[in-house]
C-alpha atoms as a PDB file:
ATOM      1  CA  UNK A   1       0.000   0.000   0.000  1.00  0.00           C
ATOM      2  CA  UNK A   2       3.035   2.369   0.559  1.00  0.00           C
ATOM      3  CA  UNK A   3       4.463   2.039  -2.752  1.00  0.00           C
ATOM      4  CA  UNK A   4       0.786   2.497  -4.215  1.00  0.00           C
ATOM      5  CA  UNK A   5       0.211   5.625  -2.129  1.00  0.00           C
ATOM      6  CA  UNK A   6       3.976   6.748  -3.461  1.00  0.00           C
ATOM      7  CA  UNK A   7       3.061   6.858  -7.100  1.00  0.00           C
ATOM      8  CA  UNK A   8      -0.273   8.060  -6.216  1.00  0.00           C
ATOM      9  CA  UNK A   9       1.132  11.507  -4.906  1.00  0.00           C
ATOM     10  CA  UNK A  10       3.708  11.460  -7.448  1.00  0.00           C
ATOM     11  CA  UNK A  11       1.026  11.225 -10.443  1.00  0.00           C
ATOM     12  CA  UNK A  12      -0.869  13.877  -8.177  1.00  0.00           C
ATOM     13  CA  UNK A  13       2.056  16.108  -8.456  1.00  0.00           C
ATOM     14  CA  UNK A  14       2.339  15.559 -12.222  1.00  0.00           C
ATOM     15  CA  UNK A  15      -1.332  16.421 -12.796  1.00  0.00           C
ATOM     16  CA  UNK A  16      -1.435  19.449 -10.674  1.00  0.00           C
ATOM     17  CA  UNK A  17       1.139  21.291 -12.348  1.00  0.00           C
ATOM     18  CA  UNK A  18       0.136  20.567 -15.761  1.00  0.00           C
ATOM     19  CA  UNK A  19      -3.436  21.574 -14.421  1.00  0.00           C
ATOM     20  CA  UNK A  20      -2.371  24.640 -13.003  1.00  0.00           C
ATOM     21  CA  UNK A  21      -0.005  25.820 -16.178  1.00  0.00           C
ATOM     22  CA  UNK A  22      -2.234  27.928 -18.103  1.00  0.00           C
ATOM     23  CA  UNK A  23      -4.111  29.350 -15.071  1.00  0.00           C
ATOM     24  CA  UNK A  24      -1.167  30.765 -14.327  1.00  0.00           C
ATOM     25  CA  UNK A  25      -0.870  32.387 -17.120  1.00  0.00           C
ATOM     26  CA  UNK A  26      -4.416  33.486 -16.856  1.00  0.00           C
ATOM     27  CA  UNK A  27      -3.834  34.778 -13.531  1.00  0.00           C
ATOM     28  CA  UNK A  28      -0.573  36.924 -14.909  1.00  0.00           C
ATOM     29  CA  UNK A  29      -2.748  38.465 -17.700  1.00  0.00           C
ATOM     30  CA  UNK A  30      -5.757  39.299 -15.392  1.00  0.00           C
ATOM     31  CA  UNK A  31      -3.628  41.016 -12.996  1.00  0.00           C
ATOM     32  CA  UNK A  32      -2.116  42.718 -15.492  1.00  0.00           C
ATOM     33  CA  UNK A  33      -5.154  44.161 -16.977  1.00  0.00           C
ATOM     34  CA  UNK A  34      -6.511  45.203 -13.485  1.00  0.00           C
ATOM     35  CA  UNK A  35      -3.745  46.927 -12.634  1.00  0.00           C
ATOM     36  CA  UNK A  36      -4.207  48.841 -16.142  1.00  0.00           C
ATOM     37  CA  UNK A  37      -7.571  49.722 -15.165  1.00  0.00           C
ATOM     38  CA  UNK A  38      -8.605  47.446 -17.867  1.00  0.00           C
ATOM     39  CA  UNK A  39     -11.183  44.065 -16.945  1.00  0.00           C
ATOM     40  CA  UNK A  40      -9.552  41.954 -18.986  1.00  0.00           C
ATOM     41  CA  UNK A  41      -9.506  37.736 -20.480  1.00  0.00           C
ATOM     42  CA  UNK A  42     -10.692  35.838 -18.071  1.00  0.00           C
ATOM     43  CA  UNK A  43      -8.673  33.628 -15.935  1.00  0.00           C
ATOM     44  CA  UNK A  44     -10.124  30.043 -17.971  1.00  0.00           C
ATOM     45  CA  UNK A  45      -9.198  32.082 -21.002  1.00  0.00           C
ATOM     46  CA  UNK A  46      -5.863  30.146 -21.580  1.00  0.00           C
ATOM     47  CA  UNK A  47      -7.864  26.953 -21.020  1.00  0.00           C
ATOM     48  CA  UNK A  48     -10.086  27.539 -23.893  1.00  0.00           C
ATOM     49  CA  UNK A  49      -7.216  28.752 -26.423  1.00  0.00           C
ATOM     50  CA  UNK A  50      -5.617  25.617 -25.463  1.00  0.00           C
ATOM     51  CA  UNK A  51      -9.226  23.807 -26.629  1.00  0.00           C
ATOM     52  CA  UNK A  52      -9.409  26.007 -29.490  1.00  0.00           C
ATOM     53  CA  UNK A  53      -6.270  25.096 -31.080  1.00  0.00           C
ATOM     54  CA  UNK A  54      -6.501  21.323 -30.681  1.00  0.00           C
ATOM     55  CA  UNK A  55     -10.146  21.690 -33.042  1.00  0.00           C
ATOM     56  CA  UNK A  56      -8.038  23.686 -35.516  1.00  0.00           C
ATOM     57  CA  UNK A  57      -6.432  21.938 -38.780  1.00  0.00           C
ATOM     58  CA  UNK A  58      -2.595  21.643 -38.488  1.00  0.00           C
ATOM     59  CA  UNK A  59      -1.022  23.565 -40.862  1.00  0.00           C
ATOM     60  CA  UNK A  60       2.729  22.860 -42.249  1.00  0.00           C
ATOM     61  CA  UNK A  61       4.806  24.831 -44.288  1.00  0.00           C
ATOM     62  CA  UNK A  62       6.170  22.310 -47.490  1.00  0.00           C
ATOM     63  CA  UNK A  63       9.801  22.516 -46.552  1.00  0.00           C
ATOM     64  CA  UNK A  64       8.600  21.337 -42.838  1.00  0.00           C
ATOM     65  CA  UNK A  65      11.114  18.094 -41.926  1.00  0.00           C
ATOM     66  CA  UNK A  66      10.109  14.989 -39.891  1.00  0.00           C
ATOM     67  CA  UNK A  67      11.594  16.924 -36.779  1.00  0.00           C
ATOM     68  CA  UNK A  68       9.734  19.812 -37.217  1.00  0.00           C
ATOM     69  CA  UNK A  69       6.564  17.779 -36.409  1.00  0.00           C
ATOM     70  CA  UNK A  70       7.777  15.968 -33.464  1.00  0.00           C
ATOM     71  CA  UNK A  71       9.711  18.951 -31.828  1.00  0.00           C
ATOM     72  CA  UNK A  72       6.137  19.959 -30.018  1.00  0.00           C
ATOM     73  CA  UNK A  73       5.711  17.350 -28.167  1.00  0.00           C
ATOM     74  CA  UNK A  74       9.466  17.041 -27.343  1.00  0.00           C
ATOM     75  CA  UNK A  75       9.367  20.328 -25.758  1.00  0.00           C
ATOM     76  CA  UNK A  76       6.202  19.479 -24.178  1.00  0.00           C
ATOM     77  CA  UNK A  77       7.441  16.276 -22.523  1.00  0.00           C
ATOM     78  CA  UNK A  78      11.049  17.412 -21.753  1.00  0.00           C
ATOM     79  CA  UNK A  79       9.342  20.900 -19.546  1.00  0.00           C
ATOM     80  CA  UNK A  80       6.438  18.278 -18.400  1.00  0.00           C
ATOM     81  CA  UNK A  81       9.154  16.342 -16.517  1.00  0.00           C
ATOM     82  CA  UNK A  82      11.300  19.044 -15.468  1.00  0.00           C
ATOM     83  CA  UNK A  83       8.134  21.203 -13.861  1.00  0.00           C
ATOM     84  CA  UNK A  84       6.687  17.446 -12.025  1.00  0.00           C
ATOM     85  CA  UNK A  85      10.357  17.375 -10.570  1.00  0.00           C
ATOM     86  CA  UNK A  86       9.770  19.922  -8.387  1.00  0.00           C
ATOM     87  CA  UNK A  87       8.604  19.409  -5.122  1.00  0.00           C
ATOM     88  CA  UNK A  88       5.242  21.498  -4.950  1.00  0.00           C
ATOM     89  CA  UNK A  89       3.303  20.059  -1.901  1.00  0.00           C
ATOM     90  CA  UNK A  90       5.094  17.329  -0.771  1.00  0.00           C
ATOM     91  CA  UNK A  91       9.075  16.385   0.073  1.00  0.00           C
ATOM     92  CA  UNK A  92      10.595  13.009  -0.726  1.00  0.00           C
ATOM     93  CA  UNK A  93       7.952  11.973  -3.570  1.00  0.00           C
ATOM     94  CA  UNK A  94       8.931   8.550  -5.396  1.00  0.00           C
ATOM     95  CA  UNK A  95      11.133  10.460  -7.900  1.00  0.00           C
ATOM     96  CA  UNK A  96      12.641  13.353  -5.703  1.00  0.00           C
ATOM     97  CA  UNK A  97      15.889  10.916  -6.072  1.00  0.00           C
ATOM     98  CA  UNK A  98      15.526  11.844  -9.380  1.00  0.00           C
ATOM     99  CA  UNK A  99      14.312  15.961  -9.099  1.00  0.00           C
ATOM    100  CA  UNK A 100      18.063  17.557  -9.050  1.00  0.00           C
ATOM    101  CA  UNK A 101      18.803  20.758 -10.403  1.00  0.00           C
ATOM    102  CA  UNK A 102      21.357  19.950 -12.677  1.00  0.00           C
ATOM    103  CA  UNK A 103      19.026  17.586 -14.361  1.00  0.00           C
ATOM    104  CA  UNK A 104      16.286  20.751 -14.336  1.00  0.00           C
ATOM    105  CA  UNK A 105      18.665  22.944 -15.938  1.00  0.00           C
ATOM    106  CA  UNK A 106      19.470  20.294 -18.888  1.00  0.00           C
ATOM    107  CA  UNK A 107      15.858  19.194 -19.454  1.00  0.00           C
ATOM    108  CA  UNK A 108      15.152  22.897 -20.017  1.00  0.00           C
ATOM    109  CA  UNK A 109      18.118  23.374 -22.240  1.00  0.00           C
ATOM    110  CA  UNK A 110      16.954  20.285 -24.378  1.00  0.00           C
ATOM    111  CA  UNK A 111      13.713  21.746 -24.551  1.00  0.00           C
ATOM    112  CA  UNK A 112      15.390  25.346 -25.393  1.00  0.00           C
ATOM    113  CA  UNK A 113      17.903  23.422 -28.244  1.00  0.00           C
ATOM    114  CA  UNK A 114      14.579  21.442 -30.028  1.00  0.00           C
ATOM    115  CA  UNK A 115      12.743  24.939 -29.730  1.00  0.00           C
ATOM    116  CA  UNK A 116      15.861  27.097 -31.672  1.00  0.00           C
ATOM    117  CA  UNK A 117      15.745  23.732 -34.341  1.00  0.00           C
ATOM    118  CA  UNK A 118      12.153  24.298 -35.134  1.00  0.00           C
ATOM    119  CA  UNK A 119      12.749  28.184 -35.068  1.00  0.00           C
ATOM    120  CA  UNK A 120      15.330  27.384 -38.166  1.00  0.00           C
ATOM    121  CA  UNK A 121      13.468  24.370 -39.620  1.00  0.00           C
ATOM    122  CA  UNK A 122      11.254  25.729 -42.090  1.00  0.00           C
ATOM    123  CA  UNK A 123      14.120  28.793 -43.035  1.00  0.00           C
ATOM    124  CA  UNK A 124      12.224  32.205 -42.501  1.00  0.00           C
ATOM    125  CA  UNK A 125      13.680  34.843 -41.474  1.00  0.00           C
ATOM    126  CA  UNK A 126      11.616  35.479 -38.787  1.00  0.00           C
ATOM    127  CA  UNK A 127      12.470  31.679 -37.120  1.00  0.00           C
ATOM    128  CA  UNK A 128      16.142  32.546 -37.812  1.00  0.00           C
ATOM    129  CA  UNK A 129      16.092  35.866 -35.836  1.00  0.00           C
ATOM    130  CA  UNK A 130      14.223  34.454 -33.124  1.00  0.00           C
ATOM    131  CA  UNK A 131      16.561  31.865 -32.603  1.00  0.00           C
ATOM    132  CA  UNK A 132      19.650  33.564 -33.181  1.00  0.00           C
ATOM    133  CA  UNK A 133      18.008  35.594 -30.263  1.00  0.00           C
ATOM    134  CA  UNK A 134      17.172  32.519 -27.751  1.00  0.00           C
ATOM    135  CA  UNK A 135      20.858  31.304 -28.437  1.00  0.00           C
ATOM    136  CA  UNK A 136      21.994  34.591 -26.790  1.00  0.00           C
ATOM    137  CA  UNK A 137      19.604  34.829 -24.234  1.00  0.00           C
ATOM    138  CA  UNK A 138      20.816  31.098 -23.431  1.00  0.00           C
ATOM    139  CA  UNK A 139      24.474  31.743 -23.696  1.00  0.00           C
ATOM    140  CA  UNK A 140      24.218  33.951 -20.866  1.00  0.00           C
ATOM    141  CA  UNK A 141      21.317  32.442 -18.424  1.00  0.00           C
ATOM    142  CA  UNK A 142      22.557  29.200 -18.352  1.00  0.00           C
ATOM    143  CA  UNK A 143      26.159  29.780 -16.750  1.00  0.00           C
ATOM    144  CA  UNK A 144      23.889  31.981 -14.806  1.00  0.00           C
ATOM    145  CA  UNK A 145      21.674  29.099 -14.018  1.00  0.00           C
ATOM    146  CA  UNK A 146      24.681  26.806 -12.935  1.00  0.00           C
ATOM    147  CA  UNK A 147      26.302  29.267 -10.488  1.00  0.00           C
ATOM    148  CA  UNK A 148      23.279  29.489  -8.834  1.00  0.00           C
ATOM    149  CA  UNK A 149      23.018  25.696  -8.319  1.00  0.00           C
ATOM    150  CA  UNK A 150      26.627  25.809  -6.545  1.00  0.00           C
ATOM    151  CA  UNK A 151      25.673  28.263  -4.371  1.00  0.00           C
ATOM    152  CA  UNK A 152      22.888  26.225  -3.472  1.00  0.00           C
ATOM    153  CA  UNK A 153      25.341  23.030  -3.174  1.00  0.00           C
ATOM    154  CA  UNK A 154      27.760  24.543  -1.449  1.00  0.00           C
ATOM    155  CA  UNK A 155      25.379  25.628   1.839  1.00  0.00           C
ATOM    156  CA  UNK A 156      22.685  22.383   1.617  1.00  0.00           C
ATOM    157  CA  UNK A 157      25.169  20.081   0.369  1.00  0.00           C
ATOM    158  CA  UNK A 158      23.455  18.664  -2.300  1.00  0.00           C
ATOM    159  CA  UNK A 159      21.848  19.415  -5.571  1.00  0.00           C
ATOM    160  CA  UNK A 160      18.326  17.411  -4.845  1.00  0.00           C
ATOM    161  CA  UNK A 161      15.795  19.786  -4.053  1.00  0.00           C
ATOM    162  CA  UNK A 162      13.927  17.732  -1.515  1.00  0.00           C
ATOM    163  CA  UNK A 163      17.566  18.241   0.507  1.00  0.00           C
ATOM    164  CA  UNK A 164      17.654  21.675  -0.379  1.00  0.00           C
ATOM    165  CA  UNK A 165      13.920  22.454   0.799  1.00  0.00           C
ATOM    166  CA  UNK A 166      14.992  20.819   3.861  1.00  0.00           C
ATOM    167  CA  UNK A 167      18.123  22.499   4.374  1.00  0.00           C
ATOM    168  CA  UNK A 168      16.220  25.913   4.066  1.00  0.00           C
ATOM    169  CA  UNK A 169      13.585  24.884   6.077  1.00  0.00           C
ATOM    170  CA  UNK A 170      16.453  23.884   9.189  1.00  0.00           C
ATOM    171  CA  UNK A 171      16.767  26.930  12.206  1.00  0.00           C
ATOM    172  CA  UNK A 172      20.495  26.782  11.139  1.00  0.00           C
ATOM    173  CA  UNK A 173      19.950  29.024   7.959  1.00  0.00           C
ATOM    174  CA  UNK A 174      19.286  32.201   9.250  1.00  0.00           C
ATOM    175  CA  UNK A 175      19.823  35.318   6.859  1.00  0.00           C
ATOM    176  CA  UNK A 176      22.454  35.078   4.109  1.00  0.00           C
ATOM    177  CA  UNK A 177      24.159  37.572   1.768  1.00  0.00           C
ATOM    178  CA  UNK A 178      24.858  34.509  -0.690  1.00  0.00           C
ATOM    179  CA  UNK A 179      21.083  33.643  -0.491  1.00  0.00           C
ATOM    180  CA  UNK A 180      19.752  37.106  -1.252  1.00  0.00           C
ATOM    181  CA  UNK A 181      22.016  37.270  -4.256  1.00  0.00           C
ATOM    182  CA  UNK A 182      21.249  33.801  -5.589  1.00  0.00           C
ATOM    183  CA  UNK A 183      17.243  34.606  -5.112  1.00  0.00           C
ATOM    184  CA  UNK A 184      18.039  37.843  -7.200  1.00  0.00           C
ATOM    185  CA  UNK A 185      19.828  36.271  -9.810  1.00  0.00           C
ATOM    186  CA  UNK A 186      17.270  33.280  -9.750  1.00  0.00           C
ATOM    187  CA  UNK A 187      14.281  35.826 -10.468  1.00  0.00           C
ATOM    188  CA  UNK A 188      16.015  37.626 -13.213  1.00  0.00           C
ATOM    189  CA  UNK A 189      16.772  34.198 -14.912  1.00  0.00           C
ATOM    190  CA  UNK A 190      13.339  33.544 -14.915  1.00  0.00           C
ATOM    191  CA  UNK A 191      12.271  36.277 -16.490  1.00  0.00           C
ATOM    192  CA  UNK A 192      14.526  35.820 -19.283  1.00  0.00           C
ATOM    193  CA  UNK A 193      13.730  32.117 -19.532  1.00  0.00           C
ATOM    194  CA  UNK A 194      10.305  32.828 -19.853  1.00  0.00           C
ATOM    195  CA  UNK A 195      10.476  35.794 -22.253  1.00  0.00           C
ATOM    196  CA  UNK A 196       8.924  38.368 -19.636  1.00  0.00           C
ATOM    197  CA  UNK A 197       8.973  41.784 -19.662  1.00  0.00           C
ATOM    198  CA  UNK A 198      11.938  43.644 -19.576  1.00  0.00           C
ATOM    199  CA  UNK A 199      13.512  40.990 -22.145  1.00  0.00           C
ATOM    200  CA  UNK A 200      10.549  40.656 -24.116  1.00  0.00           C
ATOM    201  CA  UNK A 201       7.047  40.902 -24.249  1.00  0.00           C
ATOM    202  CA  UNK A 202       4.678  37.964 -24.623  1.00  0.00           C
ATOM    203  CA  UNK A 203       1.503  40.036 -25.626  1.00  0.00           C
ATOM    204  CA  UNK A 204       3.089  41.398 -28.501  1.00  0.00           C
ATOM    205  CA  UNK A 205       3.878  40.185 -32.231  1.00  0.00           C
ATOM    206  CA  UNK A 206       6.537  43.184 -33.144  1.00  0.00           C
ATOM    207  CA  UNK A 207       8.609  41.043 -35.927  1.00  0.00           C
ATOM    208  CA  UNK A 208      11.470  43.485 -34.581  1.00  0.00           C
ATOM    209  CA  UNK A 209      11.533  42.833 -30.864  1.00  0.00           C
ATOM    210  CA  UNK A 210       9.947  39.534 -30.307  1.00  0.00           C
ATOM    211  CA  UNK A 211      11.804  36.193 -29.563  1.00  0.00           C
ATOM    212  CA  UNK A 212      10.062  33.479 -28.432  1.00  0.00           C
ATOM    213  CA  UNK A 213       6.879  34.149 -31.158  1.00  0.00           C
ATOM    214  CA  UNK A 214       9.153  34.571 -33.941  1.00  0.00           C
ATOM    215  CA  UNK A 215      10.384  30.915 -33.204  1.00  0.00           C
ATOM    216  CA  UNK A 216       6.497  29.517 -33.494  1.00  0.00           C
ATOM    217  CA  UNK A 217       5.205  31.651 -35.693  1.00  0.00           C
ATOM    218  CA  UNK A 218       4.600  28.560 -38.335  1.00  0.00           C
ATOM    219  CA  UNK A 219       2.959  26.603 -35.810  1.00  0.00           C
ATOM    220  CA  UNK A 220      -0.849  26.192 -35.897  1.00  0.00           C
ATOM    221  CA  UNK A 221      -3.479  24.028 -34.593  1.00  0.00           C
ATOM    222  CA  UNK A 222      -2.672  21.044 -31.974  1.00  0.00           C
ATOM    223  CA  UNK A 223       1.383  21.802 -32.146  1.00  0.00           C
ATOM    224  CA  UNK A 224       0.534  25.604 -31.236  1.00  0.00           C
ATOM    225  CA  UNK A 225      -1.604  24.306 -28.328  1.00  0.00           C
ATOM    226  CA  UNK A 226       1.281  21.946 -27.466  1.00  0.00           C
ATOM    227  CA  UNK A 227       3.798  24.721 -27.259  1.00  0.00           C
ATOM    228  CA  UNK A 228       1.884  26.939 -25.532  1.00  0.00           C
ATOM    229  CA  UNK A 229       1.270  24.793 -22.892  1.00  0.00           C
ATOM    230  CA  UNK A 230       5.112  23.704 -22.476  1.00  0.00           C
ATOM    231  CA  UNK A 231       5.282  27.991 -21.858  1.00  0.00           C
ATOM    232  CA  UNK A 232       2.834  27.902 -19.623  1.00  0.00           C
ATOM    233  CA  UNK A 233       4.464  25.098 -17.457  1.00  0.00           C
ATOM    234  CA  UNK A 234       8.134  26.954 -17.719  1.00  0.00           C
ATOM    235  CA  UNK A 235       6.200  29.408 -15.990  1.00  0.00           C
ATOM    236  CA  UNK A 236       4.677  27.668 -13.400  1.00  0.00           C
ATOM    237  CA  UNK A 237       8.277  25.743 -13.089  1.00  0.00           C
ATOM    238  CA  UNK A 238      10.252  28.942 -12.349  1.00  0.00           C
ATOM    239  CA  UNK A 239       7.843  29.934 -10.006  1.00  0.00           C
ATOM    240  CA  UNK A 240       7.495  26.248  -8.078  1.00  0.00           C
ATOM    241  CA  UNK A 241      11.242  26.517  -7.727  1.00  0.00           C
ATOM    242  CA  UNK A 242      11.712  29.566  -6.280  1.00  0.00           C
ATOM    243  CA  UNK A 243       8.842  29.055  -3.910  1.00  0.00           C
ATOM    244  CA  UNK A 244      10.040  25.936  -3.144  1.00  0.00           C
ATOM    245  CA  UNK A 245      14.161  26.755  -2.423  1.00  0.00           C
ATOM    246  CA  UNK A 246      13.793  30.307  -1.395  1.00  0.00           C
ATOM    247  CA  UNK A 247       9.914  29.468   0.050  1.00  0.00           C
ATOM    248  CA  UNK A 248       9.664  25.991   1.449  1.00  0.00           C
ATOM    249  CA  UNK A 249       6.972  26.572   3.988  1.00  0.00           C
ATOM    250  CA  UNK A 250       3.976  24.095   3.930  1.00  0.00           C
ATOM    251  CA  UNK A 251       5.615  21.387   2.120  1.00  0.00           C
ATOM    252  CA  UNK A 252       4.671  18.405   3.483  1.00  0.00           C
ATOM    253  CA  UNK A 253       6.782  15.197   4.730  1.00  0.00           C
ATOM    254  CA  UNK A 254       7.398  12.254   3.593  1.00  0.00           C
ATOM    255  CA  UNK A 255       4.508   9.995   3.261  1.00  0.00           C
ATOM    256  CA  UNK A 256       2.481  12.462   4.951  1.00  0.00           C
ATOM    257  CA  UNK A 257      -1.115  12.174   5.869  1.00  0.00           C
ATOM    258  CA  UNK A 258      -3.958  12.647   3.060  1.00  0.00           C
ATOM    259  CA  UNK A 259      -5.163  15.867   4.846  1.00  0.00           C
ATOM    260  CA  UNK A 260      -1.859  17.267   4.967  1.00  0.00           C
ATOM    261  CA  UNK A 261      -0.852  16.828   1.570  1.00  0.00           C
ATOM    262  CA  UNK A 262      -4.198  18.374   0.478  1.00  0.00           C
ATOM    263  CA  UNK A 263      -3.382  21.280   3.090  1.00  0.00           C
ATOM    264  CA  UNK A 264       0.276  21.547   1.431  1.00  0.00           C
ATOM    265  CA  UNK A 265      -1.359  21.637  -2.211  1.00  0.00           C
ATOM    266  CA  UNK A 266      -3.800  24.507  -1.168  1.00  0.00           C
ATOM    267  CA  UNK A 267      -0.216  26.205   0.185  1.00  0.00           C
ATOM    268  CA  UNK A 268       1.093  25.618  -3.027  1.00  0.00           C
ATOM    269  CA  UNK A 269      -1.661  27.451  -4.757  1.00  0.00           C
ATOM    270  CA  UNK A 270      -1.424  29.852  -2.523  1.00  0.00           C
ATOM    271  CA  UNK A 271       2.152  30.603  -3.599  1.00  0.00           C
ATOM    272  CA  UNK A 272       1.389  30.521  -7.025  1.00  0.00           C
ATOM    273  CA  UNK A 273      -1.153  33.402  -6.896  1.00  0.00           C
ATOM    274  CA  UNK A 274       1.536  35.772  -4.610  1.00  0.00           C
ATOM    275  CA  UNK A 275       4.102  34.834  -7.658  1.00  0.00           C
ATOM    276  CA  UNK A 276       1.936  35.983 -10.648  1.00  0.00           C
ATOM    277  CA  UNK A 277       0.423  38.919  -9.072  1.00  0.00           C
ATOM    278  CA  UNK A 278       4.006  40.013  -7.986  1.00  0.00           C
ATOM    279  CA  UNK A 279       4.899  39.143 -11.766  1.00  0.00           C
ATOM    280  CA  UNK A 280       2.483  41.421 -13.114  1.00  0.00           C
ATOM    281  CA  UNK A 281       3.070  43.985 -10.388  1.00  0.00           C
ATOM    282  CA  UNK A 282       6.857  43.866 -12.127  1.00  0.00           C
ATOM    283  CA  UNK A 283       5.777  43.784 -15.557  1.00  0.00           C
ATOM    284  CA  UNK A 284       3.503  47.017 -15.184  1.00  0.00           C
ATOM    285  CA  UNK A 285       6.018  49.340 -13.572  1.00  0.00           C
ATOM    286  CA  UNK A 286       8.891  48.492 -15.582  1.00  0.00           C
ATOM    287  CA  UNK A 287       9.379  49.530 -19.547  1.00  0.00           C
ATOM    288  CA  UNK A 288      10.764  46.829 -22.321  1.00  0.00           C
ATOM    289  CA  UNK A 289      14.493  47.086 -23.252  1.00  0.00           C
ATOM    290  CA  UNK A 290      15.962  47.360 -26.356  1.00  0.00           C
ATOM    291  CA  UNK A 291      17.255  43.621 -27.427  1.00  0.00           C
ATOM    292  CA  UNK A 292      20.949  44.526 -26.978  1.00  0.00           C
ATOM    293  CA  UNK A 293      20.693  45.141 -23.734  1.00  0.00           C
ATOM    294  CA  UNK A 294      19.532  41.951 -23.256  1.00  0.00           C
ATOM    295  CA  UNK A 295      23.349  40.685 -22.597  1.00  0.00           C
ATOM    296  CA  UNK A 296      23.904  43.442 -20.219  1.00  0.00           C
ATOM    297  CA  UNK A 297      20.892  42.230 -17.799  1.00  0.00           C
ATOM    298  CA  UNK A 298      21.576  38.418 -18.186  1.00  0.00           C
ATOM    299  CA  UNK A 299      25.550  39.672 -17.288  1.00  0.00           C
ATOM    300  CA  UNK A 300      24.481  41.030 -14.127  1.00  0.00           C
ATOM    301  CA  UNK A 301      22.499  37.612 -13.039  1.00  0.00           C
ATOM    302  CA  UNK A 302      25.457  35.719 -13.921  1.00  0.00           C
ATOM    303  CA  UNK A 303      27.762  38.256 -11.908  1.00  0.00           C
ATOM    304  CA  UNK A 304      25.545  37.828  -8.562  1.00  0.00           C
ATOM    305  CA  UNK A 305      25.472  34.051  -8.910  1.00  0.00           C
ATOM    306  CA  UNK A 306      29.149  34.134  -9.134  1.00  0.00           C
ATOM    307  CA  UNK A 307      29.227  36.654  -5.920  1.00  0.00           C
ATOM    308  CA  UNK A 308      26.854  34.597  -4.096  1.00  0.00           C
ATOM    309  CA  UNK A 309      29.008  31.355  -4.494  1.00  0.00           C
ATOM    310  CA  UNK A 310      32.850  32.800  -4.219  1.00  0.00           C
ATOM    311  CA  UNK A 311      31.058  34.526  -0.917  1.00  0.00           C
ATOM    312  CA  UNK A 312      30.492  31.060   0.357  1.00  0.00           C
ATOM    313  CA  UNK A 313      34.483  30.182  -0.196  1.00  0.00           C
ATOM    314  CA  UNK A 314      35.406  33.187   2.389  1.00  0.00           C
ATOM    315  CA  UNK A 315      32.884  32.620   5.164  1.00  0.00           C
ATOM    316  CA  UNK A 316      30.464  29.700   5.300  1.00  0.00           C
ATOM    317  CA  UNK A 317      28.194  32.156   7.766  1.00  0.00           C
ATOM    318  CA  UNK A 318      27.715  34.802   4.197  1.00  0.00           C
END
């Protein structure tokens, strides 16, 4: 019955994020609006796009390859798994041997490679700038990415995050300057992963400043909805990580109690509605950049990670 219980919360944990994906998004674009003084797509909106395009006819372009058809659902499954490794309501699930953040960071750059393929694929210009453009935005918030991680390693001792959730969660913590600067540099990598504004702006189609819609732009029908959906749960990935390293409070333990993990999973909600209202908050009261200052931003993330981890090699208290 333990084992059975086991893959029940894991397959709980799977479903809720990919359930909660695109009302995320929702949420984001609703609190965006009301802070505009504007009412608004509703919050199921991004549910019924996703509906929408799966009754539409696929489209393909007649110099489409093989991979070009198969690099949807690659994405898809590749940010499914990475997104379900993260501990949302519960420590110690069935796979948390398996939910490291090394392994994160190269399921998302698999995802990110396949993406910048289909971006070149068909040959437009458009797919070419766009992924010229995620190849620099990459080139800079991965190392960022990684430094993170060892700071992380270096205080909990380990890259799993069900250790690391622990770790944080421990009286021995306390306040950290290597903490505050790997939270900063986490948020700004997120926003660049996820093509947010200041880097770019996701309810736009400008051919000259957009990056992750000029990759997709010959997409239609179920590999649109596919795609979209893999955005939506990068999203709700960056967000479930940061709540959960820099945030661990409600998780629940190991092979907890029914009521408790249901408890934890309203937490979890919880922190998912502070994180996209904060996100909009941000993305209202701060102006798009111009694309080559991209570098400049993703070069001070990297710099802080670096900080936060050579901090940690002078004085383990830092």
């Amino acid at each position: 019955m333990g084992l059975i219980a086991d893959f029940a919360a894991q397959g709980a944990q799977m479903l809720l994020v990919l359930a909660l994906a695109p009302g995320l998004t929702g949420l984001v674009r609703k609190a965006k609006a009301r802070l505009l003084r504007r009412r608004g797509p509703p919050l199921l909106q991004p549910y019924r796009d996703l509906i929408r395009l799966t009754r539409k006819e696929v489209v393909l372009a007649e110099n489409a390859s093989w991979l070009f058809r198969i690099i949807p659902y690659m994405i898809f499954a590749g940010t499914w798994v990475a997104a379900a490794l993260v501990p949302t309501f519960a420590r110690g699930l069935l796979f948390s041997w398996s939910a490291d953040l090394i392994a994160i960071v190269a399921l998302l750059g698999s995802a990110r490679f396949f993406l910048t393929l289909a971006g070149m694929d068909v040959g437009t210009s458009f797919g070419g700038v766009g992924s010229s453009r995620e190849a620099m935005i990459a080139t800079l918030a991965e190392p960022a990415m990684i430094m993170i991680v060892f700071t992380l390693a270096l205080l909990a001792g380990s890259t799993q995050l069900s250790v690391v959730a622990g770790f944080m969660l421990s009286p021995a913590i306390g306040l950290r300057v290597s903490l505050g600067l790997a939270l900063i540099a986490l948020i700004m990598v997120a926003i660049a992963e996820n093509g947010r504004i200041p880097i770019d702006n996701p309810a736009t189609h400008l051919e000259l400043t957009m990056v992750h819609e000029a990759m997709v732009l010959e997409y239609s029908g179920r590999h649109l909805a596919v795609i979209e959906l893999a955005s939506s749960l990068k999203l709700l990935l960056y967000v479930s990580l940061i709540a959960c390293v820099f945030a661990p409070w409600g998780l629940a333990p190991l092979r907890a109690h029914f009521v408790a993990q249901l408890g934890a999973a309203a937490i979890y909600v919880g922190k998912l509605a502070v994180g996209g209202v904060l996100l909009a908050v941000f993305e209202t009261t701060i102006a798009k950049m111009r694309v080559f200052r991209v570098p400049d931003f993703l070069g001070v993330a990297l710099m802080l990670g670096l900080l936060g981890a050579l901090l940690l090699f002078v004085s383990r208290s830092l």
